[in-house]
Protein backbone atom coordinates (compact mmCIF):
# COMPACT_ATOMS: atom_id res chain seq x y z
CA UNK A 1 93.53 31.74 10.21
CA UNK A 2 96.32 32.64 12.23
CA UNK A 3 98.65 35.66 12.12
CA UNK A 4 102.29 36.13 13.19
CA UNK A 5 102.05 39.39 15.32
CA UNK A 6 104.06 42.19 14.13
CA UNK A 7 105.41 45.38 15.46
CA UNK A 8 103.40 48.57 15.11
CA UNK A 9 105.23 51.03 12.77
CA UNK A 10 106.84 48.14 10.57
CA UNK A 11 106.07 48.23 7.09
CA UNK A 12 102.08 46.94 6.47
CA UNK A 13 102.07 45.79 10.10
CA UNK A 14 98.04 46.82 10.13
CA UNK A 15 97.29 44.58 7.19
CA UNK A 16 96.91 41.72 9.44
CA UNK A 17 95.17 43.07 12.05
CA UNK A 18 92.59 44.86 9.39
CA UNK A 19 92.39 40.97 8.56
CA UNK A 20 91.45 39.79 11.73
CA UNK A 21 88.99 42.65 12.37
CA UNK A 22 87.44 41.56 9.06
CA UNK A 23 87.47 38.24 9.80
CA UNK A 24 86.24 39.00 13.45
CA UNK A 25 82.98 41.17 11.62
CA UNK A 26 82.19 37.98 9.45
CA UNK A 27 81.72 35.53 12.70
CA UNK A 28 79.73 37.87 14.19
CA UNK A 29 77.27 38.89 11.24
CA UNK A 30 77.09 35.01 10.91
CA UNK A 31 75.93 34.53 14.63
CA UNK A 32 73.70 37.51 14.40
CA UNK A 33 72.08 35.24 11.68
CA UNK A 34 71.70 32.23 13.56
CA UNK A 35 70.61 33.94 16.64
CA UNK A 36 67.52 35.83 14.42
CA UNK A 37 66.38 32.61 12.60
CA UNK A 38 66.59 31.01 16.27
CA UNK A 39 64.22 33.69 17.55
CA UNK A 40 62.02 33.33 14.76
CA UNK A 41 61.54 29.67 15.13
CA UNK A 42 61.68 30.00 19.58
CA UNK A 43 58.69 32.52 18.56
CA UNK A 44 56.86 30.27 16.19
CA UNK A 45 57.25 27.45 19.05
CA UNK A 46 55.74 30.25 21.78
CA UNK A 47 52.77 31.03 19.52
CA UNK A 48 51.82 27.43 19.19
CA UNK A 49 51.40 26.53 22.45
CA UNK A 50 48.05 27.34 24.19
CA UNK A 51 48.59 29.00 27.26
CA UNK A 52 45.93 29.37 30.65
CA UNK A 53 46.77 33.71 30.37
CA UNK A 54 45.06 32.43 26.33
CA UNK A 55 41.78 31.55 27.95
CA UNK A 56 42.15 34.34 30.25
CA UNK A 57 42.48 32.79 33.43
CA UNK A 58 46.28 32.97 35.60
CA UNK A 59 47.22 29.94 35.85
CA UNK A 60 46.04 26.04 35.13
CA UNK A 61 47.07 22.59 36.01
CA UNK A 62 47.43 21.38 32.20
CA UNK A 63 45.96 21.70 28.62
CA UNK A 64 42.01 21.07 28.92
CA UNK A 65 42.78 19.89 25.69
CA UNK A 66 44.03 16.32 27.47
CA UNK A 67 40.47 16.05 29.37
CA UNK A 68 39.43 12.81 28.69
CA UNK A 69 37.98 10.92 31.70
CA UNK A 70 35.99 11.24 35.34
CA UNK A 71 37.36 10.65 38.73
CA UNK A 72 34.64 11.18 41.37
CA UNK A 73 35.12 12.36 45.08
CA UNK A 74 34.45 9.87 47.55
CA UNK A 75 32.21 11.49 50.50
CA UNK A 76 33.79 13.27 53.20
CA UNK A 77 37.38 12.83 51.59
CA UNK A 78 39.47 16.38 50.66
CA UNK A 79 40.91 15.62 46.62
CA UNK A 80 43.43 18.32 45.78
CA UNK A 81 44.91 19.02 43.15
CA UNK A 82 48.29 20.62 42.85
CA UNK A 83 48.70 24.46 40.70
CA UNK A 84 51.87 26.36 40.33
CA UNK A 85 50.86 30.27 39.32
CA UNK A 86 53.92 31.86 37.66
CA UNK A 87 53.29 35.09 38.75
CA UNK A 88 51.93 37.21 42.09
CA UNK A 89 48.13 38.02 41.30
CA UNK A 90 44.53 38.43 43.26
CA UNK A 91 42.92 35.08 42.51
CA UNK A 92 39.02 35.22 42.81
CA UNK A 93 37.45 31.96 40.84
CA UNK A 94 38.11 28.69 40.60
CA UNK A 95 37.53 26.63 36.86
CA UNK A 96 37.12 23.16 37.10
CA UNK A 97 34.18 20.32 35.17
CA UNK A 98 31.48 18.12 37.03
CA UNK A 99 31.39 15.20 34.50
CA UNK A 100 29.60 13.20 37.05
CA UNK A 101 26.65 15.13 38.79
CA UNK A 102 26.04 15.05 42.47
CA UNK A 103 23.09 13.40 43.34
CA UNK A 104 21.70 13.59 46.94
CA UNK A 105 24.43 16.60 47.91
CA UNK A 106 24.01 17.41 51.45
CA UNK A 107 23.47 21.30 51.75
CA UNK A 108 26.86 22.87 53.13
CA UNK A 109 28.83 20.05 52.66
CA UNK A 110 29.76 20.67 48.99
CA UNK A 111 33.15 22.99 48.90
CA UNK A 112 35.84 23.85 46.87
CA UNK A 113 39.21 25.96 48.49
CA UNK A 114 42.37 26.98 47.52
CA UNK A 115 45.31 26.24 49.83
CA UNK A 116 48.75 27.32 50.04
CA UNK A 117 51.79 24.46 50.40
CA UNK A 118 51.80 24.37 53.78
CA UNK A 119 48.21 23.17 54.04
CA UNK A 120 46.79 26.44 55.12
CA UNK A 121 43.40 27.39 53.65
CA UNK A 122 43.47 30.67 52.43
CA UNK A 123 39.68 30.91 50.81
CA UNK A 124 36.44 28.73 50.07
CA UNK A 125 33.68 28.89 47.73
CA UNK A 126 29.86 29.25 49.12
CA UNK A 127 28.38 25.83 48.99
CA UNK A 128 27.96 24.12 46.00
CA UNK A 129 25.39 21.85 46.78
CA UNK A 130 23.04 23.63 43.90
CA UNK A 131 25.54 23.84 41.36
CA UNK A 132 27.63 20.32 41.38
CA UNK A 133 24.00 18.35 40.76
CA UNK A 134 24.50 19.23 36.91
CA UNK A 135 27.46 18.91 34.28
CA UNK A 136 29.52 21.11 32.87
CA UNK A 137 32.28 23.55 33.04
CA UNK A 138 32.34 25.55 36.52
CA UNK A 139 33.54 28.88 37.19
CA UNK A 140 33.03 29.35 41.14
CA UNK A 141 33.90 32.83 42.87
CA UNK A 142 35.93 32.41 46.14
CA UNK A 143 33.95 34.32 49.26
CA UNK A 144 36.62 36.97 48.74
CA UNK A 145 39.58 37.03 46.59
CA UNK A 146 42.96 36.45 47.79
CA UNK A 147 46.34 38.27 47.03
CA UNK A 148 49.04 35.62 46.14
CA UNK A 149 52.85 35.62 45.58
CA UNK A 150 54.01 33.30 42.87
CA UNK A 151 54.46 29.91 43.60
CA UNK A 152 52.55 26.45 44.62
CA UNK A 153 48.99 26.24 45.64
CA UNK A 154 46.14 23.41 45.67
CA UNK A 155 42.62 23.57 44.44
CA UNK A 156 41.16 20.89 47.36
CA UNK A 157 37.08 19.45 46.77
CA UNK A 158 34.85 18.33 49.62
CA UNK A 159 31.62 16.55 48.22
CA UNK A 160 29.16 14.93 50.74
CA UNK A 161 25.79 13.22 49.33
CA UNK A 162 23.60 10.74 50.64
CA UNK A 163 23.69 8.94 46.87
CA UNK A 164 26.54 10.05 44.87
CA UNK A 165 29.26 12.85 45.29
CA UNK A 166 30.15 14.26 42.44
CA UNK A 167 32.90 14.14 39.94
CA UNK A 168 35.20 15.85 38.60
CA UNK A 169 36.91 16.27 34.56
CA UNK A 170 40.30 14.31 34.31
CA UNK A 171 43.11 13.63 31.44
CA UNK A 172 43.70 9.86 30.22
CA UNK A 173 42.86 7.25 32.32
CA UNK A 174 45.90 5.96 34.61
CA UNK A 175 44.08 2.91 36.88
CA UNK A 176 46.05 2.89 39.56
CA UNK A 177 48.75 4.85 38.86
CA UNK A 178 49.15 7.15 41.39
CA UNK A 179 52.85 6.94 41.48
CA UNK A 180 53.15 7.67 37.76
CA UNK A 181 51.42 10.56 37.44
CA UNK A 182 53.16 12.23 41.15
CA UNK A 183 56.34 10.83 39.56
CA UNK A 184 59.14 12.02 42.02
CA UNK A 185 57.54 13.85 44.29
CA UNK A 186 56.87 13.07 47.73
CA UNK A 187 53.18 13.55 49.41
CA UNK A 188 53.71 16.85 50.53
CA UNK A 189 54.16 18.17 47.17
CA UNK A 190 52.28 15.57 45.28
CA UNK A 191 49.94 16.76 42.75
CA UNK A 192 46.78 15.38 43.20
CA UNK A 193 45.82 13.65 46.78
CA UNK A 194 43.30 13.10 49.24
CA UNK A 195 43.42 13.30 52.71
CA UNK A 196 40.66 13.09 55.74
CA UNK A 197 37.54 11.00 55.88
CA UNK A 198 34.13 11.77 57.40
CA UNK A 199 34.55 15.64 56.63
CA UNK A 200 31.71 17.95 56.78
CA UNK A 201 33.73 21.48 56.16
CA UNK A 202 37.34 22.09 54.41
CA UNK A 203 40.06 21.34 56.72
CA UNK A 204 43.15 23.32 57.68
CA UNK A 205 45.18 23.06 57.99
CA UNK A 206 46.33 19.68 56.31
CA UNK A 207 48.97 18.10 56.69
CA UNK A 208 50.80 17.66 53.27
CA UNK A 209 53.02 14.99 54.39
CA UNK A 210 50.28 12.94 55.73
CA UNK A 211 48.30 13.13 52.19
CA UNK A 212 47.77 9.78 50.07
CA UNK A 213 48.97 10.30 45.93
CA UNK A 214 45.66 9.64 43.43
CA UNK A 215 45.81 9.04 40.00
CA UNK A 216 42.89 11.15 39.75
CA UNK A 217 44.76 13.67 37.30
CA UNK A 218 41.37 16.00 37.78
CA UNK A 219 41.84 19.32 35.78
CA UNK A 220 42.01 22.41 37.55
CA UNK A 221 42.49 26.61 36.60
CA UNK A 222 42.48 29.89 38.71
CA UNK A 223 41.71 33.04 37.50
């Protein structure tokens, strides 16, 4: 609606601007509306989605709830696997799954570490020779924890054996998509790689540029 403007102190000259006010007070009780059913249904949306701070833990990779497959480690090759943590926190384990157990592991030759994006490693676990021979879910304490801002870090696996390195939980199956699943991203921020052959301890620091994309999507959490 639109009104002619008229002078203050002629006759009825605030009816119209009463009007407007009115008017205005309408559009915005209409918006205030909107804006709560928009919340409502923004929280409903929030609650539904399961969350790594759900399980406890800071910070994961993606949904366990898309683990469906295996990629092993090949022997004296660092995999790593890319994780963004949203906030600054003291990070002290590592979660990640053996699906295929380690069989021959050569004692101190079976790590895990977490790196920062430059390549740097920051901590390790102990060796993990005794614990990657069976299946299952892993929680694995650094050596000490580490203070970190938020932003990108990698989860990187060293298994050695003199039969078979072990394995690690994955989502679908992508063959040899290793493009696909680091779509866009160039090797230095790629999320899951390896790097290195014929290595006995974790390396650092790597070069992320020099890192080759895998389609092993391997599932990995901090906490």
């Amino acid at each position: 609606m639109t009104y002619s403007p008229i002078a203050p102190g002629t006759p009825n000259w605030d009816v119209p601007v009463n009007a407007a006010f009115t008017s205005q007070d309408g559009r915005i009780t209409a918006n205030e509306a909107t804006d709560a059913a928009q919340n409502v249904r923004l929280n409903q949306l929030e609650a539904s989605v399961f969350e790594a701070v759900d399980a406890g833990w800071l910070a994961w990779n993606y949904d366990p709830l898309s683990i469906q497959g295996s990629t092993g480690l090949t022997t004296g090759v660092l995999f790593m696997a890319r994780i963004d943590l949203p906030v600054a926190a003291t990070v002290s384990t590592l979660y990640y799954a053996i699906n295929t157990a380690g069989v021959g592991l050569t004692s101190g030759q079976n790590l895990a570490g977490l790196y920062d994006s430059s390549g740097n490693l920051l901590a390790q676990t102990a060796d993990q020779s005794g614990n990657w021979n069976t299946l299952g879910f892993k929680s694995t304490s650094l050596v000490s924890g580490v203070p970190l801002s938020a932003g990108t870090y990698y989860l990187g696996f060293l298994s050695n054996a003199s039969t078979t390195p072990a394995g690690l939980l994955r989502s679908s199956a992508m063959g040899s998509q290793a493009t696909t699943v680091n779509v866009n991203l160039p090797n230095a921020t790629a999320r899951w790689t390896t790097t290195g052959s014929g290595l006995t301890a974790l390396p650092s620091p790597v070069t992320m540029s020099g890192r080759t994309t895998s389609s092993g999507t391997v599932w990995v959490a901090i906490g």
